[in-house]
C-alpha atoms as a PDB file:
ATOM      1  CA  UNK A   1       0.000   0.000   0.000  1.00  0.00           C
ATOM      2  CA  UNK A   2       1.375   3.563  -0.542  1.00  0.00           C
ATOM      3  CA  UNK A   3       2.210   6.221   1.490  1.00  0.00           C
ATOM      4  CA  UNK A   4      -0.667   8.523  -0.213  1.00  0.00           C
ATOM      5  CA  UNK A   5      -2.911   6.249   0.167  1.00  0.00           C
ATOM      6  CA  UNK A   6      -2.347   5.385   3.707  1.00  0.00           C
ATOM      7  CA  UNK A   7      -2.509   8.980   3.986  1.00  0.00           C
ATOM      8  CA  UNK A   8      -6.072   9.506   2.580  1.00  0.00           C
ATOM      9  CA  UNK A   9      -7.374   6.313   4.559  1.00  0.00           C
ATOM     10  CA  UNK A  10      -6.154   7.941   8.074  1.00  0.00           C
ATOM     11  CA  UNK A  11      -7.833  11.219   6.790  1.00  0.00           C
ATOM     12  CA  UNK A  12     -11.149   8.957   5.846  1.00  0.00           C
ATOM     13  CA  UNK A  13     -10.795   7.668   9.702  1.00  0.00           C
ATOM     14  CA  UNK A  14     -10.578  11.210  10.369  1.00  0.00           C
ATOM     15  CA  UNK A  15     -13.735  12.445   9.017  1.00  0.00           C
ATOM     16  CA  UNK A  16     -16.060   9.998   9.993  1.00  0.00           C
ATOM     17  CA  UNK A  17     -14.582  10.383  13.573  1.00  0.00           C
ATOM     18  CA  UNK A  18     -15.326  14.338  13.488  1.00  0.00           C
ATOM     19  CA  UNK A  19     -18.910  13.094  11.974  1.00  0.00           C
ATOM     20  CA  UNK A  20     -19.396  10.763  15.378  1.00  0.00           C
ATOM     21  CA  UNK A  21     -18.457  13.366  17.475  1.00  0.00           C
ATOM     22  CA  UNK A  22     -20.984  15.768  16.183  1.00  0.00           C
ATOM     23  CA  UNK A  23     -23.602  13.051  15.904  1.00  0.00           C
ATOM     24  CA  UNK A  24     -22.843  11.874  19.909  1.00  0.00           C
ATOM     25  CA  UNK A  25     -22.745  15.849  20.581  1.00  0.00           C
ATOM     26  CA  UNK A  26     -25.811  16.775  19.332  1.00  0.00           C
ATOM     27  CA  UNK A  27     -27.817  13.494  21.098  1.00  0.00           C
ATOM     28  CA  UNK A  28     -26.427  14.383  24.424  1.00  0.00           C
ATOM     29  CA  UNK A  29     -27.018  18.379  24.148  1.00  0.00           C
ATOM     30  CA  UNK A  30     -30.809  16.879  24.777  1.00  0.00           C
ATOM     31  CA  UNK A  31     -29.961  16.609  28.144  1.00  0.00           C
ATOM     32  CA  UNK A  32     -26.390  17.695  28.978  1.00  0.00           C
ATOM     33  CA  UNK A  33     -24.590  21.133  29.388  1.00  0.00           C
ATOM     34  CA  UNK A  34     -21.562  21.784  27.047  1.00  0.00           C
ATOM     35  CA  UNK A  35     -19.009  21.628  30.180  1.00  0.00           C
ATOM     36  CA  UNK A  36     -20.589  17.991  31.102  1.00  0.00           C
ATOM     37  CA  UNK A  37     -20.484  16.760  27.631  1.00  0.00           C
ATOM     38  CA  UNK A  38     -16.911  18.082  27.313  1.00  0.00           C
ATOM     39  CA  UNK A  39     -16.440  16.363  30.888  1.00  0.00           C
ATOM     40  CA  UNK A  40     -16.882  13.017  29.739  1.00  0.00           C
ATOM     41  CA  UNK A  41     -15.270  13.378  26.564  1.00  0.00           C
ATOM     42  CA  UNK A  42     -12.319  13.907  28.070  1.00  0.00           C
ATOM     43  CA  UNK A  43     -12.764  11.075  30.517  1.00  0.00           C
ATOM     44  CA  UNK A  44     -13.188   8.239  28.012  1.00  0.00           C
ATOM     45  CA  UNK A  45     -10.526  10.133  25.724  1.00  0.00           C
ATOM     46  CA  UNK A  46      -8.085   9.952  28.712  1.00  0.00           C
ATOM     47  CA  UNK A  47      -9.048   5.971  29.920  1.00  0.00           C
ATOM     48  CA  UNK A  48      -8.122   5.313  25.632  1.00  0.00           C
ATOM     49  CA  UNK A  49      -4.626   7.625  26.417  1.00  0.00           C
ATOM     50  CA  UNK A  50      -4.126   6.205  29.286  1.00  0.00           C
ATOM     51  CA  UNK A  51      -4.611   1.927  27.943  1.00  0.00           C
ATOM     52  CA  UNK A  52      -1.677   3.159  24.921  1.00  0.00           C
ATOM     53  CA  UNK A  53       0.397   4.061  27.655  1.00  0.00           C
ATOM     54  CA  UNK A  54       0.473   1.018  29.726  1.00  0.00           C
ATOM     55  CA  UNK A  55       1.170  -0.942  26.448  1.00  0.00           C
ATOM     56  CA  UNK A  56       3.955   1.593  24.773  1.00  0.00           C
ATOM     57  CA  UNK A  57       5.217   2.869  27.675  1.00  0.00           C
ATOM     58  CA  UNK A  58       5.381   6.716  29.542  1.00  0.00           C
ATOM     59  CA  UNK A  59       7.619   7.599  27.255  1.00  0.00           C
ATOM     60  CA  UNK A  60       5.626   8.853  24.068  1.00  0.00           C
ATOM     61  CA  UNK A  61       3.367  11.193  27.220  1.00  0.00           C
ATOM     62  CA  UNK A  62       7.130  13.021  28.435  1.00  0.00           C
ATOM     63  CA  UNK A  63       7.531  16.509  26.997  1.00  0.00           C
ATOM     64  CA  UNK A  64       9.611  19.211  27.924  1.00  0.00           C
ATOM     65  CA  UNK A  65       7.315  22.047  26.543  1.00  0.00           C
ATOM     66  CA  UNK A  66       4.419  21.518  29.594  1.00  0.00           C
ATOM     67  CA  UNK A  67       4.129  25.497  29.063  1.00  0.00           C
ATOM     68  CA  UNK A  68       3.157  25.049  26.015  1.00  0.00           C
ATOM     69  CA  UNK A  69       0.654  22.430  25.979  1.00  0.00           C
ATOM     70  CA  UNK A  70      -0.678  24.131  29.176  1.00  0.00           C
ATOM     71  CA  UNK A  71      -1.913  27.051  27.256  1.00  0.00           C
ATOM     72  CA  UNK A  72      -3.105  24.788  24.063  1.00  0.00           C
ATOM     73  CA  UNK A  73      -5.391  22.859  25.713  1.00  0.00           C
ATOM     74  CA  UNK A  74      -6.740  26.221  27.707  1.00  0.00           C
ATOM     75  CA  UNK A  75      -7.517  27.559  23.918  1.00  0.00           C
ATOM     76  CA  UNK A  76      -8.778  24.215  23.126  1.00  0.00           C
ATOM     77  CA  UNK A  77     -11.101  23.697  25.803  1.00  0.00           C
ATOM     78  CA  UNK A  78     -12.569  27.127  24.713  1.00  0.00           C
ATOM     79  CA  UNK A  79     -13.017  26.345  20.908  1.00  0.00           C
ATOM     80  CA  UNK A  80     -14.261  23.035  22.148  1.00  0.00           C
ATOM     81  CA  UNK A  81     -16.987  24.519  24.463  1.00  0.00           C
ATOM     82  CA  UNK A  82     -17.680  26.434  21.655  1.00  0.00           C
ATOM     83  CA  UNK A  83     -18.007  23.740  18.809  1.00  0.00           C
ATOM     84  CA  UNK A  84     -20.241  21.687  21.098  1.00  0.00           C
ATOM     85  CA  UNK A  85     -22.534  24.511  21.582  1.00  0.00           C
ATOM     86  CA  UNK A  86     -22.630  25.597  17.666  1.00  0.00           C
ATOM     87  CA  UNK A  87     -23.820  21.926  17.244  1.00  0.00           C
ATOM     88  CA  UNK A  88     -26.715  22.501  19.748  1.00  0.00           C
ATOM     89  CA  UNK A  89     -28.043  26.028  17.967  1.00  0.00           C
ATOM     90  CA  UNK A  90     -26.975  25.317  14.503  1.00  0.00           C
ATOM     91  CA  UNK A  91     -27.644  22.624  11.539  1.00  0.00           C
ATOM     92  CA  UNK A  92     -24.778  20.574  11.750  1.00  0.00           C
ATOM     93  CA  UNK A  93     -23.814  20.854   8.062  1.00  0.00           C
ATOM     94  CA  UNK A  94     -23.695  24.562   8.632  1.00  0.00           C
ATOM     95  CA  UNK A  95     -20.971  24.498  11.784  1.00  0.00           C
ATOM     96  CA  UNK A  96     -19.062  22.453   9.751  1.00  0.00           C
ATOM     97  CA  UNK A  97     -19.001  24.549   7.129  1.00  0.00           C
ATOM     98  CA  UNK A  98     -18.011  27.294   9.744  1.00  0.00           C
ATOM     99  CA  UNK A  99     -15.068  24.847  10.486  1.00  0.00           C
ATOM    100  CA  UNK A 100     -13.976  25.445   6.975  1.00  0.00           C
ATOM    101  CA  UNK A 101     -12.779  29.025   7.668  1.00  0.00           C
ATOM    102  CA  UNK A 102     -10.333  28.163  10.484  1.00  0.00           C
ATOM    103  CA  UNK A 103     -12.251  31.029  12.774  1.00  0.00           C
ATOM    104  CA  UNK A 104     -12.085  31.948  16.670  1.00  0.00           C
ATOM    105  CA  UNK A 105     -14.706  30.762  18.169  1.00  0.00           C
ATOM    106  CA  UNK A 106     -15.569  33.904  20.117  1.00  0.00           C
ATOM    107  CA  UNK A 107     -19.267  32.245  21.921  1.00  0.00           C
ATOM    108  CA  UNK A 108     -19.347  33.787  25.519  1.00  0.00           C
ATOM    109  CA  UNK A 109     -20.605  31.636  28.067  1.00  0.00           C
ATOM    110  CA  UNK A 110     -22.797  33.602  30.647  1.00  0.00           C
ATOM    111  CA  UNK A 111     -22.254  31.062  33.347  1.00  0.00           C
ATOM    112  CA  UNK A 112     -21.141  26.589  34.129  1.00  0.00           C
ATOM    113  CA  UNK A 113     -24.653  24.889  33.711  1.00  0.00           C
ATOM    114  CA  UNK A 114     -25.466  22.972  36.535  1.00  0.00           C
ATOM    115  CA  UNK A 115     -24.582  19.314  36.203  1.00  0.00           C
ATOM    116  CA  UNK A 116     -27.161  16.723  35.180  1.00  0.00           C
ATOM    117  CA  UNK A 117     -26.997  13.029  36.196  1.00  0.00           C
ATOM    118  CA  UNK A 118     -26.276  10.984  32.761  1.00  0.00           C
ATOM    119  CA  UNK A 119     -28.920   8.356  32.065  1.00  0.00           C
ATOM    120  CA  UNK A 120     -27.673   5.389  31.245  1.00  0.00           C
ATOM    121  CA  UNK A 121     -29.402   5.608  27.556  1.00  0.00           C
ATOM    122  CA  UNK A 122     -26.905   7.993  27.336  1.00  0.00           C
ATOM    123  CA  UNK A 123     -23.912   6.087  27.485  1.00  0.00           C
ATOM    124  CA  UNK A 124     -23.417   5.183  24.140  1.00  0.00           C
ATOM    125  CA  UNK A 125     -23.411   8.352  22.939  1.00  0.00           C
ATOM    126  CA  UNK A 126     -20.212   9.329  26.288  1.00  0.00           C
ATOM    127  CA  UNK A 127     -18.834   6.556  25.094  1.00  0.00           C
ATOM    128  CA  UNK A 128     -18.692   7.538  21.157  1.00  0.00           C
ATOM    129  CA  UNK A 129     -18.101  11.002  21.477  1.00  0.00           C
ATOM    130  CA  UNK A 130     -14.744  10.316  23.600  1.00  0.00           C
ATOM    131  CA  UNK A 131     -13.537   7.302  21.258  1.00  0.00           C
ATOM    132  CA  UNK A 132     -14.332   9.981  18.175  1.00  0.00           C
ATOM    133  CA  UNK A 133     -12.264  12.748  20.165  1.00  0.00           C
ATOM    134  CA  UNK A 134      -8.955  10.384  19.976  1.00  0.00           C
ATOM    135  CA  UNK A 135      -9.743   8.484  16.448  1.00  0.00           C
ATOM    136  CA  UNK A 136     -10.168  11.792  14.820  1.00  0.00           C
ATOM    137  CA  UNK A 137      -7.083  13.360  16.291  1.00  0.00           C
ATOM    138  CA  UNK A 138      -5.241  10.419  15.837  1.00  0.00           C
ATOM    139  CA  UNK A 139      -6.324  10.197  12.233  1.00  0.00           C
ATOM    140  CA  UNK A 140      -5.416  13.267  11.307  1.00  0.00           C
ATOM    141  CA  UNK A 141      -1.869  13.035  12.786  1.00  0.00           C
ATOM    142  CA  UNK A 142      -1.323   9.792  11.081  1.00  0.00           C
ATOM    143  CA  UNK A 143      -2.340  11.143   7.733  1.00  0.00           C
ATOM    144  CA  UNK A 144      -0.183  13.973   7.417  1.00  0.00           C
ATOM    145  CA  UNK A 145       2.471  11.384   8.098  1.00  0.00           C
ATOM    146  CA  UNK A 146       1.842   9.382   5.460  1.00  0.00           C
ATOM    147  CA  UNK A 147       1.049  11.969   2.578  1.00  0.00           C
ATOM    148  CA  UNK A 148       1.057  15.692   2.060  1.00  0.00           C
ATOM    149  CA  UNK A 149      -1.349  18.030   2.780  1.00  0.00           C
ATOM    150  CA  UNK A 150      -2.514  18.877  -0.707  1.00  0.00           C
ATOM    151  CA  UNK A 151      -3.735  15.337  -1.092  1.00  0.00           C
ATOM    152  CA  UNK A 152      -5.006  14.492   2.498  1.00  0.00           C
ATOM    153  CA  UNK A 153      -6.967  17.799   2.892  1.00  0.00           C
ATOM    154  CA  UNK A 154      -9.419  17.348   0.106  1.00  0.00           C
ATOM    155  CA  UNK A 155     -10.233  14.154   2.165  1.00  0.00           C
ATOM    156  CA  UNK A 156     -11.429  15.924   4.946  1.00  0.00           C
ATOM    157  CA  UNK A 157     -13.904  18.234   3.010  1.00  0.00           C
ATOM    158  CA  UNK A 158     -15.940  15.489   2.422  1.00  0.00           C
ATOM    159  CA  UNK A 159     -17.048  15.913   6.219  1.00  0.00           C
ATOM    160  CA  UNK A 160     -19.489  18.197   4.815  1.00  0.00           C
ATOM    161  CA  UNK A 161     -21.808  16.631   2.614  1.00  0.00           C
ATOM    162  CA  UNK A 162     -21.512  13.985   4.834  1.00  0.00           C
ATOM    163  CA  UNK A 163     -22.854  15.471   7.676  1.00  0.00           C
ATOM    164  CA  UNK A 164     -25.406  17.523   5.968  1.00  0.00           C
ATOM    165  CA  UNK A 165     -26.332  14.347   4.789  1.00  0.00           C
ATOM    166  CA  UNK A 166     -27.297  13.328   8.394  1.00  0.00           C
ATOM    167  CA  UNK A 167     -28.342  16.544   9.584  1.00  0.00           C
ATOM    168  CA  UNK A 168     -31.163  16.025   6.614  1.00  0.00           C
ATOM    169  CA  UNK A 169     -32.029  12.268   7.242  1.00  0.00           C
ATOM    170  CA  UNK A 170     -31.740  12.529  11.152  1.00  0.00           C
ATOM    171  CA  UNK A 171     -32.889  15.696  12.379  1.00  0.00           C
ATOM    172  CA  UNK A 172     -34.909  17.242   9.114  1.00  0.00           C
ATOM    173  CA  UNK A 173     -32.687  19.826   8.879  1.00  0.00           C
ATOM    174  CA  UNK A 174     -33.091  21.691   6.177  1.00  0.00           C
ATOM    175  CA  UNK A 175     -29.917  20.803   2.839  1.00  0.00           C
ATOM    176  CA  UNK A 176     -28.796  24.143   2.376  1.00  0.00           C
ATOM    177  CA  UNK A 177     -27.246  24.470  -1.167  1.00  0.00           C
ATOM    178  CA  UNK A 178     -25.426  28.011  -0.233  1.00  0.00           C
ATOM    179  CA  UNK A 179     -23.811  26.376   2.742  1.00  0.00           C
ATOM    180  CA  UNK A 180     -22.206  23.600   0.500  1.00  0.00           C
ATOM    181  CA  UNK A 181     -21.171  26.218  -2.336  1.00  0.00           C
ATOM    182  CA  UNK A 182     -19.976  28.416  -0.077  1.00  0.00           C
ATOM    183  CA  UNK A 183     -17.804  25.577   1.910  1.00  0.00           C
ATOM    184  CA  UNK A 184     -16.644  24.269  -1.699  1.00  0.00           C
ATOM    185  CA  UNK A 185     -15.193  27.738  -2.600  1.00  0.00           C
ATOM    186  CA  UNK A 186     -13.643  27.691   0.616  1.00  0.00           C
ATOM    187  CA  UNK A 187     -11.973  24.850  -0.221  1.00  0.00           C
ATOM    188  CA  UNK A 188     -10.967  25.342  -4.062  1.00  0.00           C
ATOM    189  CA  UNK A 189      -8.924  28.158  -1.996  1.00  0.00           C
ATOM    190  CA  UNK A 190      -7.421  25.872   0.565  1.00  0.00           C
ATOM    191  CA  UNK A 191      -6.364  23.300  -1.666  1.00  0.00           C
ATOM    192  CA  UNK A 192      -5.089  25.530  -4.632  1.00  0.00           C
ATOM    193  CA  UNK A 193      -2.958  27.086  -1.989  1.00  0.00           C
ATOM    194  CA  UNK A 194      -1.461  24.242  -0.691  1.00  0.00           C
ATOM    195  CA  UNK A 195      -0.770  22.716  -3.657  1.00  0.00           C
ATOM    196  CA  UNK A 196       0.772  25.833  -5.000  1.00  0.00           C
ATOM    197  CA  UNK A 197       3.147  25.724  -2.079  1.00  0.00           C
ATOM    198  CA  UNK A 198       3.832  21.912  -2.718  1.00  0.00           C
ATOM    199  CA  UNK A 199       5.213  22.492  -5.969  1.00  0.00           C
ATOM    200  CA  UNK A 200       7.261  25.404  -4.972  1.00  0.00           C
ATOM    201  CA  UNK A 201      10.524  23.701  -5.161  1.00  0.00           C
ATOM    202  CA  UNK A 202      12.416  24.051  -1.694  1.00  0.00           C
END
């Protein structure tokens, strides 16, 4: 198998673990606060972390720029709060598109929402939303590994339809033609830029 297409198969794995995530999101926002659903994402996400490590070893967790990954996760937690809420107030095909644009999520929270006991019903959906955190991340690290970015990030714009697929089968939201041309021209951009820059010789 080649590298490129190992590449676009970890990007694949990718994109239908962002699509879980959102699906899982939006079925516990039913009865969850953002900061609880976050919660246990993180939970099963660590448990996963943690299982790697006691097979590979503490070594691959060491780093010497804490600092660093201190304040990342602090801006990560934010545009996470904030992605989980966009799924709760928006049709998912449209956040997604939103994704598109690289923004800062700027969503103010006016207070922590009190904490709500998870019904077991809802355990599947804790339990998908925290493997899809890692396999998504994971993914996507593994595919830029394996091929450049001007072939692996076309992959990932297929999250769009995709979702806007379920959005419309799932939860009748309405298929939004301007959100999908708009997301497309987005990435004609993205994609002629990168592959401009690949063929720039170094």
């Amino acid at each position: 198998m080649s590298a490129t297409l190992r590449g676009v198969l970890w990007m694949s794995g990718a994109v239908l673990s962002f699509c879980a995530m959102a699906i899982a999101a939006r079925e516990l926002l039913t009865h969850m606060g953002v900061f609880e659903i976050l919660f246990f994402r993180a939970g099963v996400a660590l448990l996963i972390v943690l299982a790697v490590a006691l097979r590979t070893g503490t070594a691959t967790l060491r780093t010497r720029l804490m600092g660093v990954h201190l304040w990342r996760n602090i801006c990560h937690l934010g545009g996470q709060a904030s992605w989980v809420y966009a799924l709760g107030a928006l049709p998912l095909a449209m956040v997604f598109a939103i994704e598109f644009t690289a923004p800062i999520f700027t969503a103010v929270l006016a207070a922590l929402p009190g904490w709500t006991a998870p019904e077991l019903r809802e355990l599947p959906w804790i339990v998908a939303i925290g493997i899809g955190s890692f396999t998504a991340h994971y993914c996507l690290t593994r595919s830029m590994r394996f091929a450049d970015a001007s072939v692996v990030v076309p992959v990932d714009f297929f999250r769009l339809p995709l979702i806007a697929a379920v959005g419309a089968v799932f939860y009748s939201e309405p298929f939004d033609p301007a959100v999908i041309l708009g997301a497309a021209l987005i990435f004609a951009g993205v994609w002629f830029s990168l592959a401009r820059e690949a063929g720039i010789p170094r």
